[in-house]
C-alpha atoms as a PDB file:
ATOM      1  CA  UNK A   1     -35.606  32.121 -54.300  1.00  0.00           C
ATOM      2  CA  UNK A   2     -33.186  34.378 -52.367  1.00  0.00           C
ATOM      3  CA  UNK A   3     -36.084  33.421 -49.210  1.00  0.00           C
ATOM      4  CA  UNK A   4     -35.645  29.677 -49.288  1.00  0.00           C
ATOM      5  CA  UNK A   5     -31.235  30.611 -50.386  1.00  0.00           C
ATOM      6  CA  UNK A   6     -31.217  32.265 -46.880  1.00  0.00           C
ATOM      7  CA  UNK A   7     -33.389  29.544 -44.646  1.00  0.00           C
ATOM      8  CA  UNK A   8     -31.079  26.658 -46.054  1.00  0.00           C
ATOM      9  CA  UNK A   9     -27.991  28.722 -44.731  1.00  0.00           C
ATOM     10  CA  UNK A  10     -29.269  29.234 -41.336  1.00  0.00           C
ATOM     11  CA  UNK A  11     -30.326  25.641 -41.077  1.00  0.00           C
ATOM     12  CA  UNK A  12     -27.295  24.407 -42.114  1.00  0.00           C
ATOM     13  CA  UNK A  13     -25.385  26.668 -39.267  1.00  0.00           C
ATOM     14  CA  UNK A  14     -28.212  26.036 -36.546  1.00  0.00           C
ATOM     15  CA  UNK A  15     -27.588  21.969 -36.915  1.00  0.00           C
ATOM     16  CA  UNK A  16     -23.975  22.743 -37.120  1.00  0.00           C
ATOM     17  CA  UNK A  17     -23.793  24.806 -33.941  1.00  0.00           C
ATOM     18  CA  UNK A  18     -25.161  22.026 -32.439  1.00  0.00           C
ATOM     19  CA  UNK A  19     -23.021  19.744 -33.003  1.00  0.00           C
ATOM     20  CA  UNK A  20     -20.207  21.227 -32.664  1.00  0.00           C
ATOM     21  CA  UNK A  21     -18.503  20.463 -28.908  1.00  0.00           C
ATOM     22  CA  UNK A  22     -16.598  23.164 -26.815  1.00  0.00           C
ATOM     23  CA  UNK A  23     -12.754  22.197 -27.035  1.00  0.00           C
ATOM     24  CA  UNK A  24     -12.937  22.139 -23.077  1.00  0.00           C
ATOM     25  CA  UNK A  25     -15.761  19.590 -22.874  1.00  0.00           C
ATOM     26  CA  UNK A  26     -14.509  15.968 -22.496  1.00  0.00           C
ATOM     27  CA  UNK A  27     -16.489  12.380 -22.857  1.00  0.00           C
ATOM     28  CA  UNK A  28     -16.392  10.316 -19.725  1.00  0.00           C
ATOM     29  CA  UNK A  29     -13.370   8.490 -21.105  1.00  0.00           C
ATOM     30  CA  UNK A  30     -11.428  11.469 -21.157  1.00  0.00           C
ATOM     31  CA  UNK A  31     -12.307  12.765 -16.982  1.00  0.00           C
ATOM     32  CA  UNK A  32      -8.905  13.919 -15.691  1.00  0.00           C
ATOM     33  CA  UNK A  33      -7.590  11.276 -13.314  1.00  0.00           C
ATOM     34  CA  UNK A  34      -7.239  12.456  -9.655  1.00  0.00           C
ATOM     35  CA  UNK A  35      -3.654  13.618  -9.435  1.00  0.00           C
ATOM     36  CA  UNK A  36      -1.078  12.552  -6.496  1.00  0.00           C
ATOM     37  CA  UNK A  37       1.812  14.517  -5.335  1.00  0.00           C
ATOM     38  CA  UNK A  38       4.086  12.964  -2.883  1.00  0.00           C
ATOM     39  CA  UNK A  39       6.978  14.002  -0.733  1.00  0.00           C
ATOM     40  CA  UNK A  40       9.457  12.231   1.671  1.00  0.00           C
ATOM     41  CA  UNK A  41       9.856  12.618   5.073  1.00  0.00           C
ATOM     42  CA  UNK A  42      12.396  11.252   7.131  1.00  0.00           C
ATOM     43  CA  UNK A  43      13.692  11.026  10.811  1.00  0.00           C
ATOM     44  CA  UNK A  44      16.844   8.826  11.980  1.00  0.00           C
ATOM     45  CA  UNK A  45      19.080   9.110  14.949  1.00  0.00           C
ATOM     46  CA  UNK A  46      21.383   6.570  15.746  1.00  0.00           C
ATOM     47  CA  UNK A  47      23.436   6.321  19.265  1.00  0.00           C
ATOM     48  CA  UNK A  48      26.354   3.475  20.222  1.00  0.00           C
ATOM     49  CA  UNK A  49      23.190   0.968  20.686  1.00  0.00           C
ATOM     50  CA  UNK A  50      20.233   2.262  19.020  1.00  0.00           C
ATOM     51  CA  UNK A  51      18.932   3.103  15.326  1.00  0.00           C
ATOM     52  CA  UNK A  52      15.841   4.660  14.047  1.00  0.00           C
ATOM     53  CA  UNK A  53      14.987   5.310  10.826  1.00  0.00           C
ATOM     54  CA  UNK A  54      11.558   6.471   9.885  1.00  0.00           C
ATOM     55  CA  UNK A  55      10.773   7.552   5.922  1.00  0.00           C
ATOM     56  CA  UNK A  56       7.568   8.313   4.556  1.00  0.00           C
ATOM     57  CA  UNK A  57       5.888   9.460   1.194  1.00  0.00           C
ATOM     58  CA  UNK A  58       3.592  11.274   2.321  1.00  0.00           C
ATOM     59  CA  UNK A  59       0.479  13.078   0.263  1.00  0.00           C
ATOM     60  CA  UNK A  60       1.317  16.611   0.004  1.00  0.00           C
ATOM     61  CA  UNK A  61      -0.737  18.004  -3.017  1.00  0.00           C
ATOM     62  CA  UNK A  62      -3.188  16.618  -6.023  1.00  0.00           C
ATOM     63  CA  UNK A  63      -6.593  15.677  -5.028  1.00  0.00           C
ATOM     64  CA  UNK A  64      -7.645  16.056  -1.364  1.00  0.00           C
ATOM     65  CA  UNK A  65      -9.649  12.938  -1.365  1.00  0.00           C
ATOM     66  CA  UNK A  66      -6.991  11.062  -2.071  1.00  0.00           C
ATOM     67  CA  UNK A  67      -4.768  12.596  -0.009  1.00  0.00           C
ATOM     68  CA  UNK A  68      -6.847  12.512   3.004  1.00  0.00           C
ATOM     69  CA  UNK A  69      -7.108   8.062   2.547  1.00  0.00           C
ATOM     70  CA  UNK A  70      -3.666   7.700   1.759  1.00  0.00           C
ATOM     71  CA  UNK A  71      -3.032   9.839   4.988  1.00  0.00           C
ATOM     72  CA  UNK A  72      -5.499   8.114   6.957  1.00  0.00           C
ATOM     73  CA  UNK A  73      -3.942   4.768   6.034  1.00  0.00           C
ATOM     74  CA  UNK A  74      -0.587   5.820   6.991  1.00  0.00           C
ATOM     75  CA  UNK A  75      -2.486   6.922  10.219  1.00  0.00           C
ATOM     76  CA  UNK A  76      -4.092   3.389  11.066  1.00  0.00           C
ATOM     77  CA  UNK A  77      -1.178   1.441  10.385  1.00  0.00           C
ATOM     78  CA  UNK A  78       1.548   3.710  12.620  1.00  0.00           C
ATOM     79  CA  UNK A  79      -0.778   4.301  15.476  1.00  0.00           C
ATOM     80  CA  UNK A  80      -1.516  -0.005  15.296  1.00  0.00           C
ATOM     81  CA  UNK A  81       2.466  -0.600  15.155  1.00  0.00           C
ATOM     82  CA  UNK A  82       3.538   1.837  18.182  1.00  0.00           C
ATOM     83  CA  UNK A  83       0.232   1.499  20.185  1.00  0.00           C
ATOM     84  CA  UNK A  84      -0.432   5.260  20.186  1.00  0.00           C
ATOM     85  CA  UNK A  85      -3.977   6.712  21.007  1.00  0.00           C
ATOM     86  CA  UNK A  86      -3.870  10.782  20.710  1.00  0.00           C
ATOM     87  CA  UNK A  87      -5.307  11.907  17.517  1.00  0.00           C
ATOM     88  CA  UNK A  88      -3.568  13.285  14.768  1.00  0.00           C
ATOM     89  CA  UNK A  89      -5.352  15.162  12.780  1.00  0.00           C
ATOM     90  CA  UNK A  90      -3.092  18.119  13.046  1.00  0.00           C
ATOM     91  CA  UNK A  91      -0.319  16.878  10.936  1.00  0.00           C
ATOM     92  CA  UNK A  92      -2.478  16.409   8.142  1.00  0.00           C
ATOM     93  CA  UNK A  93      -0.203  19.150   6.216  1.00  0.00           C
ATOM     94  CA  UNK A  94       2.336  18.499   8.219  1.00  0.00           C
ATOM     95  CA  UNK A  95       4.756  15.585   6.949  1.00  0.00           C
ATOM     96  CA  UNK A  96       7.963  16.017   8.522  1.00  0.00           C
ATOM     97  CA  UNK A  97       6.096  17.032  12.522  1.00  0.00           C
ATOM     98  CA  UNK A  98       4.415  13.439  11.968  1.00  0.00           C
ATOM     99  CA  UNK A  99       7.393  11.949  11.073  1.00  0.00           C
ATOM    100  CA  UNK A 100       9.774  13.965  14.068  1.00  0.00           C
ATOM    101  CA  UNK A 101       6.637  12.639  16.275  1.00  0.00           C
ATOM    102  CA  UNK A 102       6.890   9.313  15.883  1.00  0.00           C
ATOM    103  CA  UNK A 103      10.510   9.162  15.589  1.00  0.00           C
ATOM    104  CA  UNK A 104      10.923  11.078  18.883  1.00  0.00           C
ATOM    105  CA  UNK A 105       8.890   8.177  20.328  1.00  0.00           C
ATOM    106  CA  UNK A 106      10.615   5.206  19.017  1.00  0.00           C
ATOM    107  CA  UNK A 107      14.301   6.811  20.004  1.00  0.00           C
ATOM    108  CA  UNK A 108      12.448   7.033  23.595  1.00  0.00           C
ATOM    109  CA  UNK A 109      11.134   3.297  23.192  1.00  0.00           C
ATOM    110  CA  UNK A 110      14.570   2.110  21.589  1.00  0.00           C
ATOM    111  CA  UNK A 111      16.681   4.058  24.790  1.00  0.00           C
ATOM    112  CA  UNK A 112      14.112   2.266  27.150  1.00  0.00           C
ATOM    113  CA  UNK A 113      14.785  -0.932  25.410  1.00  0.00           C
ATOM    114  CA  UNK A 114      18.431  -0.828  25.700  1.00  0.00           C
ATOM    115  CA  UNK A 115      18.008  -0.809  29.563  1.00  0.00           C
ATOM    116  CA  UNK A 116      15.539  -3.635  29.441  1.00  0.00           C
ATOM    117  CA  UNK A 117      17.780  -5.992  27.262  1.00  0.00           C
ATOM    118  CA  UNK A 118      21.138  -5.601  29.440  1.00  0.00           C
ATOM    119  CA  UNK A 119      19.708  -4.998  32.422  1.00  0.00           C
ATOM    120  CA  UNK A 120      22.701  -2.883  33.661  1.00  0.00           C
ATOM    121  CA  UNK A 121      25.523  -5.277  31.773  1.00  0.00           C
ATOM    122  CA  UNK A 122      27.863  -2.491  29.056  1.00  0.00           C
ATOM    123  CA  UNK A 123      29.342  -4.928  27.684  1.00  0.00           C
ATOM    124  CA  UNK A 124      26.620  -5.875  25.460  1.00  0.00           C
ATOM    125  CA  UNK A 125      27.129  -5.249  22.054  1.00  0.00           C
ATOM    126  CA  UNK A 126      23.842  -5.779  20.361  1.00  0.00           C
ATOM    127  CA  UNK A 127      22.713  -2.656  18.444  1.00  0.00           C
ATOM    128  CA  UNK A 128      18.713  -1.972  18.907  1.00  0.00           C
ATOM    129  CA  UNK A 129      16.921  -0.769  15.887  1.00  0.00           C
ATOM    130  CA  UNK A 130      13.243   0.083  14.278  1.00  0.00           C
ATOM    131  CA  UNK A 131      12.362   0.992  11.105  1.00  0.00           C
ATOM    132  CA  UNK A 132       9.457   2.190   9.477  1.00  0.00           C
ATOM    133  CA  UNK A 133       9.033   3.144   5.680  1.00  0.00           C
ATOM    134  CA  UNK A 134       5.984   3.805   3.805  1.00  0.00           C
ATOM    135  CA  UNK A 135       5.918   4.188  -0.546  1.00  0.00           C
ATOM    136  CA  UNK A 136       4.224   3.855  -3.537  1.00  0.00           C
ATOM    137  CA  UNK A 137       4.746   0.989  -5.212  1.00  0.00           C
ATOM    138  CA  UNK A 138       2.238   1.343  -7.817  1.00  0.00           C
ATOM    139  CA  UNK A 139       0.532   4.567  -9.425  1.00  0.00           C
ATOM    140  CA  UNK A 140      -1.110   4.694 -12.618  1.00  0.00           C
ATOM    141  CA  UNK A 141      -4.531   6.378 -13.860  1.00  0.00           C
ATOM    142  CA  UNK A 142      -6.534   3.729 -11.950  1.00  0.00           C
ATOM    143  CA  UNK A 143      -5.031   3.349  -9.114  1.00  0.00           C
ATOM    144  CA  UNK A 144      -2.500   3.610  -6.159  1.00  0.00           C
ATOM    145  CA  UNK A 145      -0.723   1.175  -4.111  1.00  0.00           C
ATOM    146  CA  UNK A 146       1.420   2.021  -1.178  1.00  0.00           C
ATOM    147  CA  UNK A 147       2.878  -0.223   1.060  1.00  0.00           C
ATOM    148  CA  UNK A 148       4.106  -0.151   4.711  1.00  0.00           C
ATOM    149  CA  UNK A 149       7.155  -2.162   5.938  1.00  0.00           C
ATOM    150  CA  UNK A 150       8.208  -2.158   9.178  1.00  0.00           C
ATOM    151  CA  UNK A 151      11.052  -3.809  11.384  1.00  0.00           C
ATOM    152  CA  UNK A 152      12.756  -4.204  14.794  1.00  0.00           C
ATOM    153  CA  UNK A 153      15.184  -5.656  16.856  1.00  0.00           C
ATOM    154  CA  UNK A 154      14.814  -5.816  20.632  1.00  0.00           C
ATOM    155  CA  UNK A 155      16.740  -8.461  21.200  1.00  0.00           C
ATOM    156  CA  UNK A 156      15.882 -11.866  20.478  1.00  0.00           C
ATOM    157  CA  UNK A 157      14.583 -12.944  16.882  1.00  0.00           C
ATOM    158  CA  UNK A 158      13.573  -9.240  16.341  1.00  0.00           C
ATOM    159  CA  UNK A 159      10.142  -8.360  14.161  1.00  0.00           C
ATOM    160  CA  UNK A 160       8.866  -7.470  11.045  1.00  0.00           C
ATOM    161  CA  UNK A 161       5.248  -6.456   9.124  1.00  0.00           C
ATOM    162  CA  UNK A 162       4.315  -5.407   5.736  1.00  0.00           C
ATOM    163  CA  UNK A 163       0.821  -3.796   4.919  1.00  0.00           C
ATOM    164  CA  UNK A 164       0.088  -2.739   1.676  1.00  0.00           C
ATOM    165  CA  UNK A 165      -3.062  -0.804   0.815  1.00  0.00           C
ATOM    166  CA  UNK A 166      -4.352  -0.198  -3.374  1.00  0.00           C
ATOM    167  CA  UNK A 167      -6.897   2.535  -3.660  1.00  0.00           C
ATOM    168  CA  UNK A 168      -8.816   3.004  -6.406  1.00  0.00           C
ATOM    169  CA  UNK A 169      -8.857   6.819  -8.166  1.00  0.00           C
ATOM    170  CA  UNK A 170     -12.242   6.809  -9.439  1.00  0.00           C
ATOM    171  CA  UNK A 171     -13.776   6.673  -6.298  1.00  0.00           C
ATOM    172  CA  UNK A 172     -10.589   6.749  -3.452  1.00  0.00           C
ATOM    173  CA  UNK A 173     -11.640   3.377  -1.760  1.00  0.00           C
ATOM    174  CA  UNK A 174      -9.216   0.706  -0.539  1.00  0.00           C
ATOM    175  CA  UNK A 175      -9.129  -2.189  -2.518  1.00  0.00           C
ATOM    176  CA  UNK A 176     -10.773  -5.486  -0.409  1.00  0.00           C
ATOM    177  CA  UNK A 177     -10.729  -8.961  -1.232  1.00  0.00           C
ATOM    178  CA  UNK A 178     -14.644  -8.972  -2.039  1.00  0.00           C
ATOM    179  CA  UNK A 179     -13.609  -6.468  -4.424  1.00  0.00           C
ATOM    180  CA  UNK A 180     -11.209  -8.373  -6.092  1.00  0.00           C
ATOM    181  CA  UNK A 181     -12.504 -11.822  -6.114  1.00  0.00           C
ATOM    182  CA  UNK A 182     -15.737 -13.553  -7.502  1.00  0.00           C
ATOM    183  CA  UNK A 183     -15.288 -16.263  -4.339  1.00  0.00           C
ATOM    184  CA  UNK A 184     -12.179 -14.216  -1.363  1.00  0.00           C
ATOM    185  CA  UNK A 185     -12.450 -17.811   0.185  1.00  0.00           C
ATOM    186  CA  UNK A 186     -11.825 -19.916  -2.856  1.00  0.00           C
ATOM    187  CA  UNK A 187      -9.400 -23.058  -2.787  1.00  0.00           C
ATOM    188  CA  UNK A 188      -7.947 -22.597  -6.266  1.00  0.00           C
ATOM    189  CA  UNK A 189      -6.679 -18.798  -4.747  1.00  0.00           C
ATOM    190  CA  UNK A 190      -4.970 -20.564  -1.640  1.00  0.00           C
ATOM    191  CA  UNK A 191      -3.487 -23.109  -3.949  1.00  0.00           C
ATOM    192  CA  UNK A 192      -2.073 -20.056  -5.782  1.00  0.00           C
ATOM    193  CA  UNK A 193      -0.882 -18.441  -2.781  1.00  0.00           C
ATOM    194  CA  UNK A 194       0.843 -21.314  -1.563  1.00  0.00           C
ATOM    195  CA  UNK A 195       2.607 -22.646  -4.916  1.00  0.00           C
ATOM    196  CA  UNK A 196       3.657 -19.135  -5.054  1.00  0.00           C
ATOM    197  CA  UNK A 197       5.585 -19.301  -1.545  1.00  0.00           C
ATOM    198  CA  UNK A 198       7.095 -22.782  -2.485  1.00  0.00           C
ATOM    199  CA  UNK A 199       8.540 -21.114  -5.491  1.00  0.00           C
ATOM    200  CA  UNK A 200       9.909 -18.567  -3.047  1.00  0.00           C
ATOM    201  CA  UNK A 201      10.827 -20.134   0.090  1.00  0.00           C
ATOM    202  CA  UNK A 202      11.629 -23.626  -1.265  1.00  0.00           C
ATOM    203  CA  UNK A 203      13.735 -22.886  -4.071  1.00  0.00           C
ATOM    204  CA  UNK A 204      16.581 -20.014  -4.737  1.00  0.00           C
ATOM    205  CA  UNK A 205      18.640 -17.652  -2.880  1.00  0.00           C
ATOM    206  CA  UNK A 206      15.300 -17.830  -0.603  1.00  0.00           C
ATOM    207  CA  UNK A 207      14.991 -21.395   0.313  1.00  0.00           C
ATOM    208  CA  UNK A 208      14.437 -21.957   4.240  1.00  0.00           C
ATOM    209  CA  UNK A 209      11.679 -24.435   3.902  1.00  0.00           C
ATOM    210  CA  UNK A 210      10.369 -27.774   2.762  1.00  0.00           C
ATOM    211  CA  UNK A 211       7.275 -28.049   0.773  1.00  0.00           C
ATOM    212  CA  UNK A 212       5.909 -30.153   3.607  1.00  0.00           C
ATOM    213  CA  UNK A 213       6.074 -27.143   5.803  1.00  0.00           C
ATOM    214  CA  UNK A 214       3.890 -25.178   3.317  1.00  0.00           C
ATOM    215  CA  UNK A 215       1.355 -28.009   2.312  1.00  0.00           C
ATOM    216  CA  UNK A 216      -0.214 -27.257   5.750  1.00  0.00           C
ATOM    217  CA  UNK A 217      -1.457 -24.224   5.253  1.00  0.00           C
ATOM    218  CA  UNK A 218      -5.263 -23.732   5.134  1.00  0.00           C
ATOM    219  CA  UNK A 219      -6.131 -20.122   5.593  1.00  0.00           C
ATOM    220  CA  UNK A 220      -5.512 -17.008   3.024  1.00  0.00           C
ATOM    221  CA  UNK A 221      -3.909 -14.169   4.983  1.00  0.00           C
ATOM    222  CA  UNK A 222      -5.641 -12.071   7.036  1.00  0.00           C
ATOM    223  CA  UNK A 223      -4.287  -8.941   5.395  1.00  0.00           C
ATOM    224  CA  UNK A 224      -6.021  -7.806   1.750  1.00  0.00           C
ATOM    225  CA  UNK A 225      -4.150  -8.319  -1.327  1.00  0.00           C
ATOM    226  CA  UNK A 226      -2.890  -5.346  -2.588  1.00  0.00           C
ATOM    227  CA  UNK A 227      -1.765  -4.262  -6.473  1.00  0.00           C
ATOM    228  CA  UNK A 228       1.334  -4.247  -7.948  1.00  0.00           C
ATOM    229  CA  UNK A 229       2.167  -4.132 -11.528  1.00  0.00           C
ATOM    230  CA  UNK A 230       3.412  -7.318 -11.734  1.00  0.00           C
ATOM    231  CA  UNK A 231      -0.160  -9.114 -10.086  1.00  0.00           C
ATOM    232  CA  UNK A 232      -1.477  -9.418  -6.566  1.00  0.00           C
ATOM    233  CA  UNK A 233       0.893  -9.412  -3.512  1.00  0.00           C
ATOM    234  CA  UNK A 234      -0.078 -10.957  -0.607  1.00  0.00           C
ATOM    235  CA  UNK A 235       1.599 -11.223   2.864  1.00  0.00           C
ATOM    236  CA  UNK A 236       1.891 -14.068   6.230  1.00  0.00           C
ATOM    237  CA  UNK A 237       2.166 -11.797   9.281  1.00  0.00           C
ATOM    238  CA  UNK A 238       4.631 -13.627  11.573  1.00  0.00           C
ATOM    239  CA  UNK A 239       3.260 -16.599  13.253  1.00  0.00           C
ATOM    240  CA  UNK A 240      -0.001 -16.550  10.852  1.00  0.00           C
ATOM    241  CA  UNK A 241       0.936 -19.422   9.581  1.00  0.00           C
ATOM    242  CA  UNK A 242       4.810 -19.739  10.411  1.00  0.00           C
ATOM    243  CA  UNK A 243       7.216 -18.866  12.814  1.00  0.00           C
ATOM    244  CA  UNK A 244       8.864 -16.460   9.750  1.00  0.00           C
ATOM    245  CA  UNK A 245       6.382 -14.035   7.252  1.00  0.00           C
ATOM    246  CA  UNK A 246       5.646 -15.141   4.514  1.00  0.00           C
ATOM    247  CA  UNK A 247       4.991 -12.878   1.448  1.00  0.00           C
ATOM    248  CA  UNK A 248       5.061 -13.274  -2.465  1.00  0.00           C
ATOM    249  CA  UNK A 249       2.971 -11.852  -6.085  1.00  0.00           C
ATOM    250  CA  UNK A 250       0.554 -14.117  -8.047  1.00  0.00           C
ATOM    251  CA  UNK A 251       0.936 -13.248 -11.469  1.00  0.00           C
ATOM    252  CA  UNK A 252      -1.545 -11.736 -13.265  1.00  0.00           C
ATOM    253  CA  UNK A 253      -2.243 -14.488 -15.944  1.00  0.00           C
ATOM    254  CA  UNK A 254      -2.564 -17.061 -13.374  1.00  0.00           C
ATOM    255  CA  UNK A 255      -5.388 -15.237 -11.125  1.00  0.00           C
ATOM    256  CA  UNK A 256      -7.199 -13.263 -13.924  1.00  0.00           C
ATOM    257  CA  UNK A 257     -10.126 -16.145 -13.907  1.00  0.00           C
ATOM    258  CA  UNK A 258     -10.237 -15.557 -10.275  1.00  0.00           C
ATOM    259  CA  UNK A 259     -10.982 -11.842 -10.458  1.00  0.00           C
ATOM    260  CA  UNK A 260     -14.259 -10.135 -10.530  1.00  0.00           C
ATOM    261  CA  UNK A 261     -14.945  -7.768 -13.859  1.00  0.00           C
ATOM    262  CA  UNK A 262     -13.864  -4.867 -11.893  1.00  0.00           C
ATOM    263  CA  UNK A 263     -10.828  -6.119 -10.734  1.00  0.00           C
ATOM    264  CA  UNK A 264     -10.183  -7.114 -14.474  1.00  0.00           C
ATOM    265  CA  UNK A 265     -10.852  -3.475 -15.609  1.00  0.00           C
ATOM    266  CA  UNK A 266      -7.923  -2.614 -13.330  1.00  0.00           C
ATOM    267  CA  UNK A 267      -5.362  -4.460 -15.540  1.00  0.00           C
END
């Protein structure tokens, strides 16, 4: 009797040792998200008649992988905008040397400008300028959305550009357009887009154009969608598709039935 007492007990403890889970064991539900930590860099310098102004957020801790494509995005888009070649994989940990780099250069370009625009005349009283600014937008457990922006004025009607870039935390990919949509060249999305920029540029403080000029339009933008909290944002580079850019945000609710499952799983 005091045999079969004892083999009960043990059983009992042998099925519950097993299971029984480690407090420091988690389901794959409960994986810690990749952590982000930012800081912001900045440059400016500003003479009689030029300005520049750089700021960025740059990746400074968290998880490398991250890091390393946020970084390389900020990379790919400043070397595009200023035409630079040299590598720069040296100021990796090194926000405010890339940011003194680049701002170096554009006080250089801006000074050059100056003597290209008034060819000798002082008594111009334009002001030159560039600007460059990069930040997060969006950052939650799934994701991360930064976005560039960018202008200038050189005289004349001056430029601008916007680039923004999601990437996903699970895996640290940028977010495409295949990724998001179950058909990228689909006519109901371009409808979207462009009721979207009528509500924009043809009615409100914003209103510059007739709904004529936008019923022309018959390409999506070249530039991904990116992810913001309140749906996709999209953006017109100048002269894509007008003389001006063109940007806006397609809610969520009127784009989820565009979306592939994955991109749902985002929201």
């Amino acid at each position: 009797m005091k045999k079969n007492l004892l083999w009960i007990c043990m059983s009992a403890l042998v099925v519950l040792g097993c299971n029984t889970k480690s407090s420091s064991s988690k389901s794959d539900d409960e994986e810690e998200t990749r952590e982000l930590k930012t800081k912001v860099f900045e440059y400016e310098k500003n003479t009689s008649h030029a300005e520049a102004s750089i700021s960025i957020e740059f990746p400074v801790g968290g998880d490398e992988e991250l890091g390393d494509s946020i970084y390389n995005f900020i990379v790919e888009t400043m070397k595009e905008q200023q035409a630079y070649e040299d590598d720069l994989d040296e100021y990796r940990n090194d926000g405010q040397g890339f940011v003194d780099l680049f701002g170096k250069k554009i006080s250089s370009d801006l000074e050059e400008g100056w003597e290209n625009y008034t060819q000798g005349d002082e008594t111009m009283e334009d002001v030159l300028n560039e600007n460059i600014k990069y930040s997060i937008v969006d950052n939650n457990d799934k994701y991360v959305t930064y976005l560039y922006e960018y202008d200038n004025y050189y005289g004349g009607d001056g430029y601008m550009n916007r680039v923004g870039a999601t990437f996903l935390k699970d895996d640290c990919s940028r977010v495409t357009n295949d990724f998001l949509f179950k058909n990228p060249s689909s006519e109901k999305l371009l409808s979207l887009v462009v009721n979207e920029l009528k509500k924009k540029y043809c009615e409100g403080e914003y209103a510059f154009l007739g709904e004529e000029e936008l019923d022309g339009i018959e390409e999506l933008p070249q530039a991904p969608f990116y992810i913001t909290k309140d749906g996709l944002a999209f953006y017109y580079h100048m002269y894509e598709v007008h003389w001006s850019a063109l940007e806006g945000v397609i809610p969520w609710d009127k784009v989820e039935r565009l979306l592939t499952d994955e991109a749902k799983d985002l929201l």
